[in-house]
Structures are given as structure tokens and as C-alpha cells.
C-alpha atoms as a PDB file:
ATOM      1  CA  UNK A   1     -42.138  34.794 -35.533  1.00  0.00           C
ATOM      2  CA  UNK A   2     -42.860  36.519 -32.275  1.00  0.00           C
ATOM      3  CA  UNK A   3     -41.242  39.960 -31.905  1.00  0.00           C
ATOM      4  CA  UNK A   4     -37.986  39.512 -29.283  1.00  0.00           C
ATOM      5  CA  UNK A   5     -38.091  41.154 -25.934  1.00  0.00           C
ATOM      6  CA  UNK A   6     -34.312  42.191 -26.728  1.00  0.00           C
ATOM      7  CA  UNK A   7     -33.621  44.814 -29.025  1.00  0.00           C
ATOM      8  CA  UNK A   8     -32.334  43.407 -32.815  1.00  0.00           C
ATOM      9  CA  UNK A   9     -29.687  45.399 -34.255  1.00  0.00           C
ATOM     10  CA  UNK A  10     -28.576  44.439 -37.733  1.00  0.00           C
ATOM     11  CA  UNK A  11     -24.694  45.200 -38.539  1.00  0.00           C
ATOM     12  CA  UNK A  12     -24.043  46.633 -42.121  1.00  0.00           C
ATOM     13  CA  UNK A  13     -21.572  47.301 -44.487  1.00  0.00           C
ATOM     14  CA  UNK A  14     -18.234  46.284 -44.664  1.00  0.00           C
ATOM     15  CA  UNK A  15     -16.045  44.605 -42.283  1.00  0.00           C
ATOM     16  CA  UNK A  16     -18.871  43.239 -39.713  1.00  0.00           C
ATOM     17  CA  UNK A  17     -17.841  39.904 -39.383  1.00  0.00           C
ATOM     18  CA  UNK A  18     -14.759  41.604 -37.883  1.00  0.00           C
ATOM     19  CA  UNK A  19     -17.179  43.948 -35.667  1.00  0.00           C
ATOM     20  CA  UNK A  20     -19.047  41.131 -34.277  1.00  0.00           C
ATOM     21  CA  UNK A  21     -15.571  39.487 -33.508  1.00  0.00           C
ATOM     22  CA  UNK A  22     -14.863  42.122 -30.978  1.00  0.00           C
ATOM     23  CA  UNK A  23     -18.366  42.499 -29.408  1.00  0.00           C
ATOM     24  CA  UNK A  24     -18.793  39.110 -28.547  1.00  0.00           C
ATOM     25  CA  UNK A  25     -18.630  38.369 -24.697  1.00  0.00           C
ATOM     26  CA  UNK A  26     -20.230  42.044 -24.353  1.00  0.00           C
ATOM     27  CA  UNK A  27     -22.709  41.934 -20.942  1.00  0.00           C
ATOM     28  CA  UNK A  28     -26.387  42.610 -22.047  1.00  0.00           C
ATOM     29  CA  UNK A  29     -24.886  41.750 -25.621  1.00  0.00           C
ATOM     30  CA  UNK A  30     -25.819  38.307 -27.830  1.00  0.00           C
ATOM     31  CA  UNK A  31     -23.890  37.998 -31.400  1.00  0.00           C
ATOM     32  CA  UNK A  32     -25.808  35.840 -33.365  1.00  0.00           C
ATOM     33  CA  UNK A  33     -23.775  33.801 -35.568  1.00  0.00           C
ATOM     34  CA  UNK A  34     -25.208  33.892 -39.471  1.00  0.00           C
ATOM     35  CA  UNK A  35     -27.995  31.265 -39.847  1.00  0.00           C
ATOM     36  CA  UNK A  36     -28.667  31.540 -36.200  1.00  0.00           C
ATOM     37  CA  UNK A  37     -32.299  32.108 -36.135  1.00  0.00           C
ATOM     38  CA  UNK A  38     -32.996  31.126 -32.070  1.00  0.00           C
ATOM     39  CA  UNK A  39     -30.535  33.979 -31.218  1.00  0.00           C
ATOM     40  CA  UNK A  40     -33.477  36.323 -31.385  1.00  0.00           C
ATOM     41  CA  UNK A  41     -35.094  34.482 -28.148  1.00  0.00           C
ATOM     42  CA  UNK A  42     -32.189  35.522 -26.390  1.00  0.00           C
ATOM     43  CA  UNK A  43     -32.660  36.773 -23.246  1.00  0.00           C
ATOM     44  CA  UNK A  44     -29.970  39.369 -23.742  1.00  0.00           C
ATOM     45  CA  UNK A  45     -30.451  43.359 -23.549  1.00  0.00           C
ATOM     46  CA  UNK A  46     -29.120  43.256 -27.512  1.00  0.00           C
ATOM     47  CA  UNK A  47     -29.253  40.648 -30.299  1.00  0.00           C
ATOM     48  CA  UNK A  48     -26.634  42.142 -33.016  1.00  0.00           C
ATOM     49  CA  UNK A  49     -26.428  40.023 -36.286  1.00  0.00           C
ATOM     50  CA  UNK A  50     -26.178  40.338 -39.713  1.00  0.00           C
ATOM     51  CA  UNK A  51     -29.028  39.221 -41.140  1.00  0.00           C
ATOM     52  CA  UNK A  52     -30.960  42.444 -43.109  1.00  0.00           C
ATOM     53  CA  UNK A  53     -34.126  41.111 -44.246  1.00  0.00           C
ATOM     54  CA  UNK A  54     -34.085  43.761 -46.535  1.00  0.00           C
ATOM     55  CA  UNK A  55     -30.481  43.102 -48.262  1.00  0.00           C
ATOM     56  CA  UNK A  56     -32.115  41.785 -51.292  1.00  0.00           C
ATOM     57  CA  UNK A  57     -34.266  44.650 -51.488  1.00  0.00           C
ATOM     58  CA  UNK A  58     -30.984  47.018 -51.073  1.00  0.00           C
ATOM     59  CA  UNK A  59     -29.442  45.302 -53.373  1.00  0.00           C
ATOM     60  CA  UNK A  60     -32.203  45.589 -56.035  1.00  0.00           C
ATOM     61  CA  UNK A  61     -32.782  49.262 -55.244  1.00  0.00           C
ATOM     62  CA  UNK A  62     -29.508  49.523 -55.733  1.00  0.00           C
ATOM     63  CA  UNK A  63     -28.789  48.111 -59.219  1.00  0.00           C
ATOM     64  CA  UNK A  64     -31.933  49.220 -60.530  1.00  0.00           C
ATOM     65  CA  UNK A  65     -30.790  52.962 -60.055  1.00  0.00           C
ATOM     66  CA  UNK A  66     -27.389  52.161 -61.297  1.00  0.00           C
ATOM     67  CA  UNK A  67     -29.149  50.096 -64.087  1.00  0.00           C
ATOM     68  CA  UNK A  68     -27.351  46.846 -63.559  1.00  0.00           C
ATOM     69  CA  UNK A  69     -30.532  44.713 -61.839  1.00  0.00           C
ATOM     70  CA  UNK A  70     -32.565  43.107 -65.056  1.00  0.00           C
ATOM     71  CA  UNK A  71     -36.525  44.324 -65.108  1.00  0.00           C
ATOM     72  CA  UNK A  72     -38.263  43.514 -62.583  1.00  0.00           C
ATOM     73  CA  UNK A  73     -35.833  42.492 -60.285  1.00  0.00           C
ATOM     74  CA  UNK A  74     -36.857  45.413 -57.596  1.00  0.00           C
ATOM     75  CA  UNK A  75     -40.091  44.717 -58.084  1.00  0.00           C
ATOM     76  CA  UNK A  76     -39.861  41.081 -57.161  1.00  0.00           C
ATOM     77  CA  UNK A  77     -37.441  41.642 -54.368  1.00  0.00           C
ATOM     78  CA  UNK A  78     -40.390  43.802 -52.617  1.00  0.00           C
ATOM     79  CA  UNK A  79     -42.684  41.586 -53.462  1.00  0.00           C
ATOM     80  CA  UNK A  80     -40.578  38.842 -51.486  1.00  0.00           C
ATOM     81  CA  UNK A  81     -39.673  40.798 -48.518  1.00  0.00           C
ATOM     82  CA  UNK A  82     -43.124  42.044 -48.294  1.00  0.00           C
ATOM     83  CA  UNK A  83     -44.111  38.242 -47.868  1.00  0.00           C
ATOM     84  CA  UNK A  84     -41.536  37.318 -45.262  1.00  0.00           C
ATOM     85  CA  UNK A  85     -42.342  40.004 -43.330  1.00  0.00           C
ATOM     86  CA  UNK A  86     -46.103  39.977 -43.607  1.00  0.00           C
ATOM     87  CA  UNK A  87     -46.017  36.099 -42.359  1.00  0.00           C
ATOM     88  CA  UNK A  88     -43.139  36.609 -39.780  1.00  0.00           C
ATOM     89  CA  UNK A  89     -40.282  34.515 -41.215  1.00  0.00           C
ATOM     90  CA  UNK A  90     -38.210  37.629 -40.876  1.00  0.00           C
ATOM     91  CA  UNK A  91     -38.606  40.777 -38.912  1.00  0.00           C
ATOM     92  CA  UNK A  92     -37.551  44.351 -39.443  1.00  0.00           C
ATOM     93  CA  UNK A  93     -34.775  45.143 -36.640  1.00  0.00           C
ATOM     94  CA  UNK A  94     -35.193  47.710 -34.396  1.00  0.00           C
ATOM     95  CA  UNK A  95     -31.842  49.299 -35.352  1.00  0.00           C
ATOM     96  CA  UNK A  96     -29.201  48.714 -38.271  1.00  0.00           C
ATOM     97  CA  UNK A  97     -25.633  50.105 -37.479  1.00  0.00           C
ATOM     98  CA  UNK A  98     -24.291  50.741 -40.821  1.00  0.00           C
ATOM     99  CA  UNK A  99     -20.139  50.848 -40.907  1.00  0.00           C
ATOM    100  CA  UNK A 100     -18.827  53.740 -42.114  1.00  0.00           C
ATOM    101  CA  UNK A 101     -21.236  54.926 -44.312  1.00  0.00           C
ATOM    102  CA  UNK A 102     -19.177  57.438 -46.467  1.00  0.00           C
ATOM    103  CA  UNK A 103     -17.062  54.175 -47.764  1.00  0.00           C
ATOM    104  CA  UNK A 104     -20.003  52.955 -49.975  1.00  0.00           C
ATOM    105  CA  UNK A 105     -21.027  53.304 -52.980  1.00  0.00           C
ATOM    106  CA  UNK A 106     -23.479  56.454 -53.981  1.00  0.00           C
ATOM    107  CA  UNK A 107     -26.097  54.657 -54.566  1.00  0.00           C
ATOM    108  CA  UNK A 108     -25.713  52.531 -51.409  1.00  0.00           C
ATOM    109  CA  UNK A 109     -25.153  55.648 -49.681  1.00  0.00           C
ATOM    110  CA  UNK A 110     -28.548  56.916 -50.447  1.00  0.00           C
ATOM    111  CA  UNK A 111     -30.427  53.610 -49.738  1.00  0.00           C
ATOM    112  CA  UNK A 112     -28.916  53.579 -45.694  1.00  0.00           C
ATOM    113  CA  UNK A 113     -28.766  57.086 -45.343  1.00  0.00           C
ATOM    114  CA  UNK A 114     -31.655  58.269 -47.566  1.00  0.00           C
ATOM    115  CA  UNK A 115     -34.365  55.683 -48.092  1.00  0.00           C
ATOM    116  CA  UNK A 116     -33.961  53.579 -44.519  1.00  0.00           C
ATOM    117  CA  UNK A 117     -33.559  56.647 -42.556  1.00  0.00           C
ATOM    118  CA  UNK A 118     -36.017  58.891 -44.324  1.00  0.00           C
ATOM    119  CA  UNK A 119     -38.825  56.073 -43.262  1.00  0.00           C
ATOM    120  CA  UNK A 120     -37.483  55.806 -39.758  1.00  0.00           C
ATOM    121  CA  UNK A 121     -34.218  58.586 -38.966  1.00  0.00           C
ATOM    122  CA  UNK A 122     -33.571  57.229 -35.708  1.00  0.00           C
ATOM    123  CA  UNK A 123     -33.461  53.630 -36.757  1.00  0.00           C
ATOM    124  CA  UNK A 124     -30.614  54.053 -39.138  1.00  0.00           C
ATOM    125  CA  UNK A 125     -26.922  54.638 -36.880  1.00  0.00           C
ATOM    126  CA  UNK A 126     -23.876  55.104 -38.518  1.00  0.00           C
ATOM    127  CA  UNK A 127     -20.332  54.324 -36.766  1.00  0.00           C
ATOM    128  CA  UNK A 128     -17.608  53.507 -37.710  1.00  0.00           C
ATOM    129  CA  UNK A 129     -15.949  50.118 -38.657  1.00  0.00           C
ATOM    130  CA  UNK A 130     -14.736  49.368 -35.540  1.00  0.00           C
ATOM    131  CA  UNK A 131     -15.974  47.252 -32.702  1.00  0.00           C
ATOM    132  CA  UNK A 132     -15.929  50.379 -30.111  1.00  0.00           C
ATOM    133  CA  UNK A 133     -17.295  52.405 -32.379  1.00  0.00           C
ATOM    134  CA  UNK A 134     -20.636  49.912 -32.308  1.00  0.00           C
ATOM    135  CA  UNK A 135     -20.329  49.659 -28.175  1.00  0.00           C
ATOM    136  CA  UNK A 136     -20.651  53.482 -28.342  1.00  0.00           C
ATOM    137  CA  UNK A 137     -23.477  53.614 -31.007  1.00  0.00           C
ATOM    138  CA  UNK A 138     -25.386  50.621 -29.170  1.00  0.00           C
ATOM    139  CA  UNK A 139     -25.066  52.560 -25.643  1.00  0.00           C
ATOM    140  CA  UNK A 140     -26.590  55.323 -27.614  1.00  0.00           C
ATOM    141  CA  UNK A 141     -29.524  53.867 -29.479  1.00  0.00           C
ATOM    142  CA  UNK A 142     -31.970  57.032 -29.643  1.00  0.00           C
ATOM    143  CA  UNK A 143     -35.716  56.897 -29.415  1.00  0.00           C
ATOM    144  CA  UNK A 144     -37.952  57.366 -32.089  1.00  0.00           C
ATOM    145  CA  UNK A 145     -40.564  56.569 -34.794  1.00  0.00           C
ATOM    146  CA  UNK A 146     -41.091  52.934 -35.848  1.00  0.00           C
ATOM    147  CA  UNK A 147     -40.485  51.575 -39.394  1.00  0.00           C
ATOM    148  CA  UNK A 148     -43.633  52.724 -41.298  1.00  0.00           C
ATOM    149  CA  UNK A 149     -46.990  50.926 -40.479  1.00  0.00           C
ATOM    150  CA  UNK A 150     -48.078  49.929 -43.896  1.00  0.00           C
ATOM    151  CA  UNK A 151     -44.907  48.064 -44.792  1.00  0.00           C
ATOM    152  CA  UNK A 152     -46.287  47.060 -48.476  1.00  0.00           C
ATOM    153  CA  UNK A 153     -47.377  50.336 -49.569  1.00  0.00           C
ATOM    154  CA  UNK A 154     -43.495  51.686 -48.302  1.00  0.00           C
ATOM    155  CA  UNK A 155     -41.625  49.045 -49.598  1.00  0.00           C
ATOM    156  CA  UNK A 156     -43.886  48.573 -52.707  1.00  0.00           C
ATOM    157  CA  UNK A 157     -43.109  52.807 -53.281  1.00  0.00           C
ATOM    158  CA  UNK A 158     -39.552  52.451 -53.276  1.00  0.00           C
ATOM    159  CA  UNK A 159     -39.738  52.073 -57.259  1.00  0.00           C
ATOM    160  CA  UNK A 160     -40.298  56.093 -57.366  1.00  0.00           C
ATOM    161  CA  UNK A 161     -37.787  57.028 -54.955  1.00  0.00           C
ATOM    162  CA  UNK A 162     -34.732  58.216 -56.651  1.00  0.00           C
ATOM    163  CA  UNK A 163     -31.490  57.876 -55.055  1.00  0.00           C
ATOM    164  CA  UNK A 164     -30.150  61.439 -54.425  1.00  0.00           C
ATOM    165  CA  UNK A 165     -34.016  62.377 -53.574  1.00  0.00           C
ATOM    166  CA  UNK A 166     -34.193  59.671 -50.748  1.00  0.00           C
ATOM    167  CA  UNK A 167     -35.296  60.668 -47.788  1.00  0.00           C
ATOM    168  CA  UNK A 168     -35.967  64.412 -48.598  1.00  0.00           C
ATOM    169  CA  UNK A 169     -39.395  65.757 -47.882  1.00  0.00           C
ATOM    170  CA  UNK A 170     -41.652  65.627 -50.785  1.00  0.00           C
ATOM    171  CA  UNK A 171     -43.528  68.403 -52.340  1.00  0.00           C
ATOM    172  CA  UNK A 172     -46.786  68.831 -51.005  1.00  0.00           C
ATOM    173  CA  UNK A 173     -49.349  67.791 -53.691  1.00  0.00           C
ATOM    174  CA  UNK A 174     -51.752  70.412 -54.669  1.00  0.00           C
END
């Protein structure tokens, strides 16, 4: 899959079919649908959708910490992701917008706000759970570092990164 010329923004957490609702018919601004994989050809400034090709990986992360995933269910999850994204059947967005962030779960909390943004800060935007609240954080995108380069070795990693440690520097190893 050929990266899009408009700039993907995954919608997270709760209430985003209710988001997208009220930012479609935005100028500059395509809502894909779920399941709508030719939205990303759009010709639009923004592609917003729902899609995280990394929700089973969250989700893994997730219950492994809170020990409710069986063994080996991370492990496979990365191993999965790391194979859709390596051969392009799904691409990492350039931004997610994650809902009101402080309504999740702890351990969800940490994988948004800990593990996403401590591999790329600026590609992790909280808002609010409101459709203005996106407008605002979409007119606002900021700059910075890309999701890391070596996507297996990050992903693969996330087995050692504990929840309320994500996204804090490490020690330096002497």
C-alpha cells in the first residue's frame, strides 16, 4: 500500500463513531467509513478513520499487563502487526487523536499516553470527545519525529515495557 499524500489520522477511544458523525462534510476533511480501505487515496487535506492497525497490539499490551491476555497473545499480536505493516496491508497513521484520555483504563492510559507517545510524542493528540474538540486538535497537528524506523525491533520490545514506566527515559546502560 502506497503511503497517502493526505495526512491519516486514526480516532481513538470512546465515542468516535459519534466524532466522525460531526466532522463529516469538513473542507480539506475525508471520514472514512470502517472497512473503507480506498478512503486513504483521497485527495483530501485529512483522512480521519478508525482503523488502528495497532488495536490488537493495544489490546494485547493491555491484558498482558493486567494479566487477562493468555501466553503469548502479545507476542503474536506483534508478530502480526509487524507483518501487515512490513508488506503494506496496513500503515501506521501519521496522527491518532485519542478521546479523552483520562476516561480509560490505567493500563490503556499508559499504552496512548506512555508507549505510543514515548516512540513518537507529537504523534499521539489528546482532545476531548467531542467533534470540535478534534477540528481544533486537527488544525493543530504539531510537527515532529516519525514513528520509530525499525518498526520490529519497537514493536517486538514492547514485551519489557511496563505500563507506568512507558514512555519515561530509560537508564543509561553502563
Amino acid at each position: 500500500m502506497a503511503r497517502p499524500n493526505s495526512t491519516v489520522v486514526v480516532l481513538a477511544g470512546a465515542g468516535v463513531d459519534k466524532v466522525m458523525a460531526g466532522l463529516d462534510g469538513l473542507a480539506n476533511v475525508h471520514v472514512a467509513a470502517s472497512g473503507d480501505a480506498a478512503a486513504l487515496a483521497s485527495h483530501a487535506a485529512y483522512v480521519v478513520h478508525d482503523r488502528d492497525p495497532l488495536a490488537a497490539v493495544a489490546q494485547a499490551w493491555a491484558g498482558f499487563f493486567d494479566r487477562q491476555a493468555p501466553a503469548g497473545a502479545l507476542e503474536a499480536a506483534i508478530e502480526s502487526a509487524v507483518a501487515d505493516l512490513q508488506c503494506g496491508v496496513t500503515l501506521l497513521p501519521d496522527y491518532y487523536v485519542v478521546l479523552d484520555p483520562e476516561s480509560l483504563p490505567p493500563t490503556g492510559k499508559h499504552w496512548w499516553l506512555g508507549v505510543l507517545a514515548g516512540a513518537a510524542p507529537s504523534r499521539v493528540v489528546p482532545a476531548a470527545r467531542t467533534a470540535s474538540a478534534v477540528r481544533e486538535a486537527l488544525s493543530r497537528l504539531p510537527s515532529g519525529r516519525w514513528w520509530p524506523d525499525d518498526v520490529e525491533t519497537w514493536l517486538s520490545g514492547l514485551v519489557r515495557v511496563v505500563p507506568d514506566q512507558a514512555g519515561l527515559p530509560r537508564p543509561a546502560q553502563g
